[in-house]
Protein backbone atom coordinates (compact mmCIF):
# COMPACT_ATOMS: atom_id res chain seq x y z
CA UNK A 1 119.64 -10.64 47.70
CA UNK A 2 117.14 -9.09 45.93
CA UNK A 3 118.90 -7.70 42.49
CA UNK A 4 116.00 -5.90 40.25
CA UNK A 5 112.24 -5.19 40.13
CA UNK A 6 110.21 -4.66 37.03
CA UNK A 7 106.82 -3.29 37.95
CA UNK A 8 104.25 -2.32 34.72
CA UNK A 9 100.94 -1.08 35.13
CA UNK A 10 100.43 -0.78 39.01
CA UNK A 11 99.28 3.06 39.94
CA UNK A 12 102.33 5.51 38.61
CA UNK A 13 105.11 2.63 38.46
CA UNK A 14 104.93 2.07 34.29
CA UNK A 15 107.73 0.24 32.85
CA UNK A 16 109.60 0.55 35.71
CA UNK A 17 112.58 -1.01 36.88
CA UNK A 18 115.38 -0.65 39.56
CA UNK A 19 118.55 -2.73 40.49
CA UNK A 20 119.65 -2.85 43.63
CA UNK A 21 122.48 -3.74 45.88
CA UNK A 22 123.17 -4.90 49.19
CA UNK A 23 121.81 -0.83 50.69
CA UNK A 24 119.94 1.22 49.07
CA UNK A 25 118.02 4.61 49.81
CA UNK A 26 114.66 5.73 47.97
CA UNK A 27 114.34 9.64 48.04
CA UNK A 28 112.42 11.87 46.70
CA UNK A 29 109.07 13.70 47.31
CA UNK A 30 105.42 12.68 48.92
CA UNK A 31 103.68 10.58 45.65
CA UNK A 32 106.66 9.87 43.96
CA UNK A 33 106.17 6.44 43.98
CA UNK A 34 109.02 5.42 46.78
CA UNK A 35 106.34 3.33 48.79
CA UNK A 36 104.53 2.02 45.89
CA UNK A 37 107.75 0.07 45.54
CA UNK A 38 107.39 -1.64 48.68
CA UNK A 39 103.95 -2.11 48.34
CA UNK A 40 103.86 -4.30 45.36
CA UNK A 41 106.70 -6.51 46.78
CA UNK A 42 104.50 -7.28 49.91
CA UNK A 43 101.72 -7.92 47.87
CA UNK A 44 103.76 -10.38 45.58
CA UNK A 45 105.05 -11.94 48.73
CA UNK A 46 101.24 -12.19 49.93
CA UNK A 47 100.75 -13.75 46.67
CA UNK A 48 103.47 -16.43 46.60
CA UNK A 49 102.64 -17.03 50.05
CA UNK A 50 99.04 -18.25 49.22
CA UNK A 51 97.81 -15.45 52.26
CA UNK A 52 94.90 -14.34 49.33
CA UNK A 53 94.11 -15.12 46.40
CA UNK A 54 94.43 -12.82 43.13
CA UNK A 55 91.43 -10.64 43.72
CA UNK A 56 92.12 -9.65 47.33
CA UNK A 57 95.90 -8.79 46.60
CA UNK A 58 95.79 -7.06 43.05
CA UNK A 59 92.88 -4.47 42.25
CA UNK A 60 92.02 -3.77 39.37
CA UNK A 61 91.85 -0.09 40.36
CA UNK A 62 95.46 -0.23 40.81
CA UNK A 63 96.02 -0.21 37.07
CA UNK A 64 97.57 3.18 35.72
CA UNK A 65 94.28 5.87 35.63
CA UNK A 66 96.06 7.03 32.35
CA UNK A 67 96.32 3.53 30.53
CA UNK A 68 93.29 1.29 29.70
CA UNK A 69 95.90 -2.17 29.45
CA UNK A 70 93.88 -4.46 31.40
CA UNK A 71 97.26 -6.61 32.21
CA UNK A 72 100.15 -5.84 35.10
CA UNK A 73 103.69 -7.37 34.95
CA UNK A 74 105.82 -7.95 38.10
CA UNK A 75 109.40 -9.39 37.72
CA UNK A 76 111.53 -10.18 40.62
CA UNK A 77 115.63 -11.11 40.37
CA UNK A 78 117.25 -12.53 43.32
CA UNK A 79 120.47 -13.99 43.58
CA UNK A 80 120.92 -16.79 45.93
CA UNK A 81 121.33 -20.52 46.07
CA UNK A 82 124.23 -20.41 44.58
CA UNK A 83 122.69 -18.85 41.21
CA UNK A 84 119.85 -16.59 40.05
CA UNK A 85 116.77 -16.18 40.30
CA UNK A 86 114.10 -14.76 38.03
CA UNK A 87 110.33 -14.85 38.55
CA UNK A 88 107.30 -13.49 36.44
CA UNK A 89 103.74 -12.71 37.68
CA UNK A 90 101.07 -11.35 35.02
CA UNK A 91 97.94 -10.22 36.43
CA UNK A 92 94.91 -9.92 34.00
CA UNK A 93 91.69 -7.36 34.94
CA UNK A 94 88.47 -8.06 33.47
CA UNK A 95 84.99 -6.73 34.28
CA UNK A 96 84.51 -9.97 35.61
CA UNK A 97 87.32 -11.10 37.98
CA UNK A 98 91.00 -11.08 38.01
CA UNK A 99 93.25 -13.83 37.38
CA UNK A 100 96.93 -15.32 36.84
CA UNK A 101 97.74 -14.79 33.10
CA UNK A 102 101.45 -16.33 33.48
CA UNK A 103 103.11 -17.10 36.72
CA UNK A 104 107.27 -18.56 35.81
CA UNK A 105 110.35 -18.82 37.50
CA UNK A 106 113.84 -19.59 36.03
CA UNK A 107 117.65 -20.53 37.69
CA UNK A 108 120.70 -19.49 35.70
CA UNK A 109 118.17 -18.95 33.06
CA UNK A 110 116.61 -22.75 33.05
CA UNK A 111 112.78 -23.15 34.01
CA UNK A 112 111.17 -24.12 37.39
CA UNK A 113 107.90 -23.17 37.08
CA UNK A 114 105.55 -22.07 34.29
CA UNK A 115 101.71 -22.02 35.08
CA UNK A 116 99.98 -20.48 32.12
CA UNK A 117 96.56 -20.19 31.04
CA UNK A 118 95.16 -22.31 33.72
CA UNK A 119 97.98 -24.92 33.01
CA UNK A 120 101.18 -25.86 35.05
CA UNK A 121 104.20 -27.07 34.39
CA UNK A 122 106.63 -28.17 36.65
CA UNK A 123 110.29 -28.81 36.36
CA UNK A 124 113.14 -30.67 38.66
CA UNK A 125 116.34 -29.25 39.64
CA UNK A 126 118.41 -30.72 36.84
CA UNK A 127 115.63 -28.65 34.77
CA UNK A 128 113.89 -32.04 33.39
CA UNK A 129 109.94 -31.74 32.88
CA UNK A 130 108.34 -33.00 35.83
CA UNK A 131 104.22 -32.91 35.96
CA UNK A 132 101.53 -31.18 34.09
CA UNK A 133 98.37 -30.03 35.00
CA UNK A 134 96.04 -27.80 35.30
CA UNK A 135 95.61 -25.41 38.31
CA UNK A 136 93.33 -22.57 39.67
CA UNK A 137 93.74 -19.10 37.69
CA UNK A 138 93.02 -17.19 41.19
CA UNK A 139 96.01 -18.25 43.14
CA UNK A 140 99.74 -18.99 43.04
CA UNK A 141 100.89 -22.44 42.25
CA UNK A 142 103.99 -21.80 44.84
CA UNK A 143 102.35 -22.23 47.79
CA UNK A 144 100.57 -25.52 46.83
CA UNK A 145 104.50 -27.37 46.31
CA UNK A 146 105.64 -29.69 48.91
CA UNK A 147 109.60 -29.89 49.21
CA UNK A 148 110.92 -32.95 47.71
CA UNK A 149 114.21 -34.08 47.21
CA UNK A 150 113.75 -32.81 43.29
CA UNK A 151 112.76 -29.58 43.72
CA UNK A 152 114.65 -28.32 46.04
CA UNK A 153 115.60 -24.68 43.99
CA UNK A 154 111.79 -23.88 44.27
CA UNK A 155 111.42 -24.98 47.57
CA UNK A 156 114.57 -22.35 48.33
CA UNK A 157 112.53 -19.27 46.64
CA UNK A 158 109.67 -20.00 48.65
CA UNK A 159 111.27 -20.22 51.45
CA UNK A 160 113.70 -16.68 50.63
CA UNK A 161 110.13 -14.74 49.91
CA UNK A 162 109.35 -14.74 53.54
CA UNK A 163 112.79 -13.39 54.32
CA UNK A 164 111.57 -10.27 52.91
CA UNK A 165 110.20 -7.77 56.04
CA UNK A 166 108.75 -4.73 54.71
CA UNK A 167 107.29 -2.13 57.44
CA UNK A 168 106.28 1.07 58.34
CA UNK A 169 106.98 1.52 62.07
CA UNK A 170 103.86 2.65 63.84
CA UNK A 171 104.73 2.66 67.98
CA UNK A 172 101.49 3.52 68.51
CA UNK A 173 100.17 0.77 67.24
CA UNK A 174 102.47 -1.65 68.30
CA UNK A 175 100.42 -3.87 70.42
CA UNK A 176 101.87 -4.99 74.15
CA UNK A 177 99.44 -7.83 74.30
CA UNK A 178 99.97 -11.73 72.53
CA UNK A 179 98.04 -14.64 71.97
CA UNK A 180 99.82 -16.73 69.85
CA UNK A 181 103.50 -16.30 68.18
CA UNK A 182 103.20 -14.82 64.84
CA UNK A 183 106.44 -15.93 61.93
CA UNK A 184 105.23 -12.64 59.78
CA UNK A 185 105.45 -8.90 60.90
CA UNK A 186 102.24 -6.85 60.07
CA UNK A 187 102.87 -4.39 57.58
CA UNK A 188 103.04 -1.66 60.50
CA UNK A 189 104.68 -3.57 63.28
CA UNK A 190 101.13 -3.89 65.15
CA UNK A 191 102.13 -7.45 65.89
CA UNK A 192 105.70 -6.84 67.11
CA UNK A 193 105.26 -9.09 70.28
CA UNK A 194 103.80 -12.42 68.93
CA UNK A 195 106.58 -11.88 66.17
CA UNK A 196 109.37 -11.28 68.66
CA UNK A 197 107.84 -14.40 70.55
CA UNK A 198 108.44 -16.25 67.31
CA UNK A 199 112.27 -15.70 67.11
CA UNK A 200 112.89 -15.57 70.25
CA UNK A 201 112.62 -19.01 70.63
CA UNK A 202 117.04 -18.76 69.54
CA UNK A 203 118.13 -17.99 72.24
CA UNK A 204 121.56 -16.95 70.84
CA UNK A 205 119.30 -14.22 69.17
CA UNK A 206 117.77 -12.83 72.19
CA UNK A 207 121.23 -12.70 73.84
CA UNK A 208 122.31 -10.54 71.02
CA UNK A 209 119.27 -8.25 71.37
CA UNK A 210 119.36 -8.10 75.19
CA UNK A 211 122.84 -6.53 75.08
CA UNK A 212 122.21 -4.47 72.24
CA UNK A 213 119.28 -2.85 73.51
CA UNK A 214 121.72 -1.89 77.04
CA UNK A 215 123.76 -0.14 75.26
CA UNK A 216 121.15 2.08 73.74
CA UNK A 217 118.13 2.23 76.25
CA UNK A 218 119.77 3.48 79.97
CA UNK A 219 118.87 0.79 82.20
CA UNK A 220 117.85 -1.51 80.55
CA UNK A 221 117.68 -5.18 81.68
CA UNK A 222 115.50 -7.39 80.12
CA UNK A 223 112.38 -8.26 78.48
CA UNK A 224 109.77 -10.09 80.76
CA UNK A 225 106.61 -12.14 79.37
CA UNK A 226 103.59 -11.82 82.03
CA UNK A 227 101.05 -14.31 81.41
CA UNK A 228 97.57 -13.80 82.15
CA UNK A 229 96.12 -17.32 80.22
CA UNK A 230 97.27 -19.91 79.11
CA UNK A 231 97.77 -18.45 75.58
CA UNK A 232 97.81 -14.47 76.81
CA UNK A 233 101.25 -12.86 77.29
CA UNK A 234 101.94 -9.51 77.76
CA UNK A 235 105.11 -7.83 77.49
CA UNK A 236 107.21 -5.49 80.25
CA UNK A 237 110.42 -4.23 79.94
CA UNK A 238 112.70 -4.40 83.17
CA UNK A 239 114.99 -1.33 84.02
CA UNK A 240 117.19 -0.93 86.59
CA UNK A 241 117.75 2.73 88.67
CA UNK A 242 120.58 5.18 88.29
CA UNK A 243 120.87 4.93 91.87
CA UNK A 244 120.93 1.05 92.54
CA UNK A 245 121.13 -1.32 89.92
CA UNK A 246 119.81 -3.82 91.70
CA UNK A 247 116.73 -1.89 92.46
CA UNK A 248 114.89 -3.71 88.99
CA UNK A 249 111.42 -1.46 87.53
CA UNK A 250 109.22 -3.07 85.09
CA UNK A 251 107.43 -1.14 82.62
CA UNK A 252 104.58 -1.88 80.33
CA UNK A 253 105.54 -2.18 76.85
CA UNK A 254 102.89 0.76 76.52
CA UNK A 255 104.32 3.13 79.01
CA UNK A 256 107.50 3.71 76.94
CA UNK A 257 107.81 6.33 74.90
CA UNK A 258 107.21 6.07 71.06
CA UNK A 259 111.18 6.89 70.22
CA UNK A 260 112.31 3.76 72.79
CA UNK A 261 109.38 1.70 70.68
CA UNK A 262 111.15 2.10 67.68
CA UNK A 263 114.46 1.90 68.78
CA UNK A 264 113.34 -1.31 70.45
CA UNK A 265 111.49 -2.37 66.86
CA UNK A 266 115.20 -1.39 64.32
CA UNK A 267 117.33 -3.43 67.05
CA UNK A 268 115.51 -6.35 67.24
CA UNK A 269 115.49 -6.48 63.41
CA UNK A 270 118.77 -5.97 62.67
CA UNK A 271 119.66 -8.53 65.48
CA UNK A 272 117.35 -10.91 64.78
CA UNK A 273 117.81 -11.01 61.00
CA UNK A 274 121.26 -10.59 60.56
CA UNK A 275 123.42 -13.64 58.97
CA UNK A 276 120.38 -15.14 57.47
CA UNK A 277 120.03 -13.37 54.31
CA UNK A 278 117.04 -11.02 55.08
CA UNK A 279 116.07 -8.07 53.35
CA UNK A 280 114.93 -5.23 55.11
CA UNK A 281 112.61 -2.72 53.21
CA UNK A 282 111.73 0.14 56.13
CA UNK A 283 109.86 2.92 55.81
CA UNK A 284 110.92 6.02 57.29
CA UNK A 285 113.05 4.23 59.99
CA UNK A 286 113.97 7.87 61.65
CA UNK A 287 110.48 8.55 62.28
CA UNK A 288 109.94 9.31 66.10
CA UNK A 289 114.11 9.73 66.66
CA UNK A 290 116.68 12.34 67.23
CA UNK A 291 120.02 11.89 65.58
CA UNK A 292 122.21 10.80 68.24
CA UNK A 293 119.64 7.67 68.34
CA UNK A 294 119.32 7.06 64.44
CA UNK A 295 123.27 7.20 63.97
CA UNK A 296 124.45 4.48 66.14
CA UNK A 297 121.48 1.85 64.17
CA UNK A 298 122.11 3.51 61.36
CA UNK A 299 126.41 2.73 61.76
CA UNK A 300 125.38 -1.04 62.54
CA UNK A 301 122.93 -1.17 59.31
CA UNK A 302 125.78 -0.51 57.02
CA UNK A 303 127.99 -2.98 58.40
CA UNK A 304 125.85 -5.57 57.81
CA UNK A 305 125.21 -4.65 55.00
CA UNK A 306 128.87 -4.41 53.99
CA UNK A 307 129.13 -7.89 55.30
CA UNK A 308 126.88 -9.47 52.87
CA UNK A 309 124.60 -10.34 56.27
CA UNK A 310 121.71 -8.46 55.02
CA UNK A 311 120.12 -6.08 52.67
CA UNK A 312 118.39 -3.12 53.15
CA UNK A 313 115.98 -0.80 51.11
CA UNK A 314 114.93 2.64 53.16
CA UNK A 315 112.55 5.54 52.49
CA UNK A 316 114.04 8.74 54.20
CA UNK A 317 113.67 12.06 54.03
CA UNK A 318 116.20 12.97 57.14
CA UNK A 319 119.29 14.70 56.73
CA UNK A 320 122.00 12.60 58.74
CA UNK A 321 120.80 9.04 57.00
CA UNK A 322 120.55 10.96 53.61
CA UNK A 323 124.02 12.15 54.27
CA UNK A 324 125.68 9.38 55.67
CA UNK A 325 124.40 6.52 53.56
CA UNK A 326 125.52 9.04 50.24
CA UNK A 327 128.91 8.58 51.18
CA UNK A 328 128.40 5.41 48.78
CA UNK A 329 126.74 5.50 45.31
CA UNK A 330 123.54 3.40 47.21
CA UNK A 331 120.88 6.70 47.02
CA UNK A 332 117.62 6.74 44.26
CA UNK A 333 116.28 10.04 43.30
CA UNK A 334 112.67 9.45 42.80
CA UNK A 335 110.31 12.36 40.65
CA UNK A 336 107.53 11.88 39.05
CA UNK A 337 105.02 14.91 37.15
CA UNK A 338 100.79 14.89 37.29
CA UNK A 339 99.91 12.01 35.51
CA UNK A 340 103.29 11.17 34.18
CA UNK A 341 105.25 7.57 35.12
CA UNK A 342 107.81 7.38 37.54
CA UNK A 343 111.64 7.85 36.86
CA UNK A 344 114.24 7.25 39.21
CA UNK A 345 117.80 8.28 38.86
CA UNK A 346 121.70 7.20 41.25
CA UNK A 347 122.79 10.26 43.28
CA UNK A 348 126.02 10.33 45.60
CA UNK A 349 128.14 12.49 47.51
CA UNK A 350 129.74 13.60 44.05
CA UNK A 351 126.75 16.04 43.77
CA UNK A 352 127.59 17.54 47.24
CA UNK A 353 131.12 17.73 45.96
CA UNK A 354 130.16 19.38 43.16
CA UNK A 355 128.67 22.12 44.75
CA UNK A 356 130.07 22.16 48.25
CA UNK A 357 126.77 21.54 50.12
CA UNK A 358 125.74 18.27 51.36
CA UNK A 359 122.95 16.04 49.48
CA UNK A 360 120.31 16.89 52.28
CA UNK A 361 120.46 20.56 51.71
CA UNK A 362 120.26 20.41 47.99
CA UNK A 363 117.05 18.16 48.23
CA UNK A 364 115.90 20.85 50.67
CA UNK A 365 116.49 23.76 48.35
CA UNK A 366 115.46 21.65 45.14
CA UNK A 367 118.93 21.88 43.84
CA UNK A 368 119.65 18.51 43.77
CA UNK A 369 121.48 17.53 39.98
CA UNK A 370 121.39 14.18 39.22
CA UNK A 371 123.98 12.63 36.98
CA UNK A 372 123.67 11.05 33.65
């Protein structure tokens, strides 16, 4: 589970840090820096991923217009493996190019990793120096580690950095149409089919989905793959009528409507992530929905979350999630003046106590107190 973020120096995040726990909800108005958030950590999960090197990840343009530091820090804590986590990324800007100034990662404190100034040093898991050398300043050093019996704690952080899925749900980009399976989501969903083709390769998984996605789409039956190559799938939805269920329709993934898109998208990641440590950072995830269809998700979120089977991290501005998820102390107030750094603040359901009106309708009439 991800536990803090430190971000310094990237657009109006300055000094900046959050902790977090197992649900959490970012609010607060358009440009106050809620998606920035989830911005750097895909691009620090691009990073440690070895998609891109340093230049086509971290601008230098991104830098804070009213600073002239030429350096970013990033600092992720997540707990995990039986112990914690802490990793450090330093980007430095020059006219010329941009490179790694530090890149380190520590367990319970001890050292993994530490590549700086062009040199690396690696450590085993009972924290013993291991070898030294000296490495490319444009790229992460993660990516280039094979597993070995020794280093098994970094091979486990690699390995929990693509367990972060951070989207935006676009259904109108959401292509119907796969060539090959794809083991990342795009950062808007556009690849939803040759992701789902990916996982669905459990089939306890797909089970799981199938009769989630009955209860909340009316007649639905199943997904169906229609291949047109050898390589080219596309996919249809199968729904029985009112009239006869065994009269079966399919559908297009494109005919349906944008609402039963991203239902279909927030179901299959909840039930194809849950009880494998995930964490969920969405966007917006009531965008396209009425409330009697966000609720129900919304319910089943929590739970998980509850459970320890996930973790979430959501951008909202509607009323029923704002109010719902406030029933616990999980909600960030976000505000942030004209060339000013960010500043984030806890809210709960005490403020609506307070004053006798729920959360949502304080934010709406920019009443909203938040606590010391």
């Amino acid at each position: 589970m991800l536990k803090r973020i430190y971000i310094d120096n990237f657009r109006c995040l300055v000094n900046f840090e959050m902790k977090l726990g197992s649900i959490n909800l970012f609010l607060g108005g358009n440009g106050a820096g809620k998606s920035t958030v989830f911005e750097v950590l895909r691009k620090i999960q691009t990073f440690v991923r070895g998609d891109s090197k340093v230049e086509g990840i971290f601008k230098s343009i991104d830098c804070t217009r009213w600073q002239t530091l030429p350096i970013q820090h990033f600092e992720l804590e997540i707990a995990g493996n039986d112990g914690d986590y802490k990793y450090e990324l330093a980007i430095q800007h020059t006219q010329e190019k941009s490179r790694v100034e530090y890149e380190r990662l520590w367990f319970d404190n001890q050292p993994l990793l530490k590549f700086e100034m062009g040199e690396v040093q690696l450590f085993r898991d009972n924290y013993s120096e291991g070898p030294k050398y000296s490495f490319d300043w444009s790229q992460s050093m993660l990516p280039s580690l094979m597993p070995r019996p020794d280093n098994t704690k970094l091979t486990w952080f690699k390995n929990k950095m693509d367990q972060f899925i951070i989207v935006k749900i676009i259904p109108s980009l959401m292509s119907e149409n796969s060539e090959q399976e794809a083991t990342q989501l795009t950062p808007m969903m556009e690849n939803y089919f040759s992701w789902y083709r990916y996982i669905s390769q459990d089939q306890g998984k797909v089970a799981e989905l199938m009769n989630g996605l009955k209860t909340i789409l009316d007649g639905f039956v199943s997904f169906k793959f229609d291949q047109f190559s050898e390589k080219h799938l596309t996919l249809k939805l199968r729904f029985s009528t009112s009239e006869d269920r065994r009269n079966i329709i399919d559908y297009r993934f494109s005919e349906l409507s944008d609402g039963q898109k991203v239902l279909i998208a927030l179901y299959t990641l909840l039930y194809c992530t849950q009880s494998e440590d995930y964490t969920l950072c969405i966007d917006e995830p009531e965008n396209f929905l009425a409330l009697p269809e966000i609720q129900p998700w919304l319910i089943h979120l929590y739970d998980l979350c509850s459970e320890k089977k996930m973790q979430a991290l959501l951008i909202s501005h509607h009323p029923e999630l704002i109010n719902y998820l406030l029933a616990s102390p999980i909600g960030y107030w976000f505000e942030r003046r004209s060339n000013a750094p960010v500043r984030v603040k806890k809210i709960s359901n005490e403020v609506a106590e307070s004053t006798g009106l729920p959360v949502s309708e304080l934010i709406a009439r920019g009443w909203l107190y938040e606590p010391a």
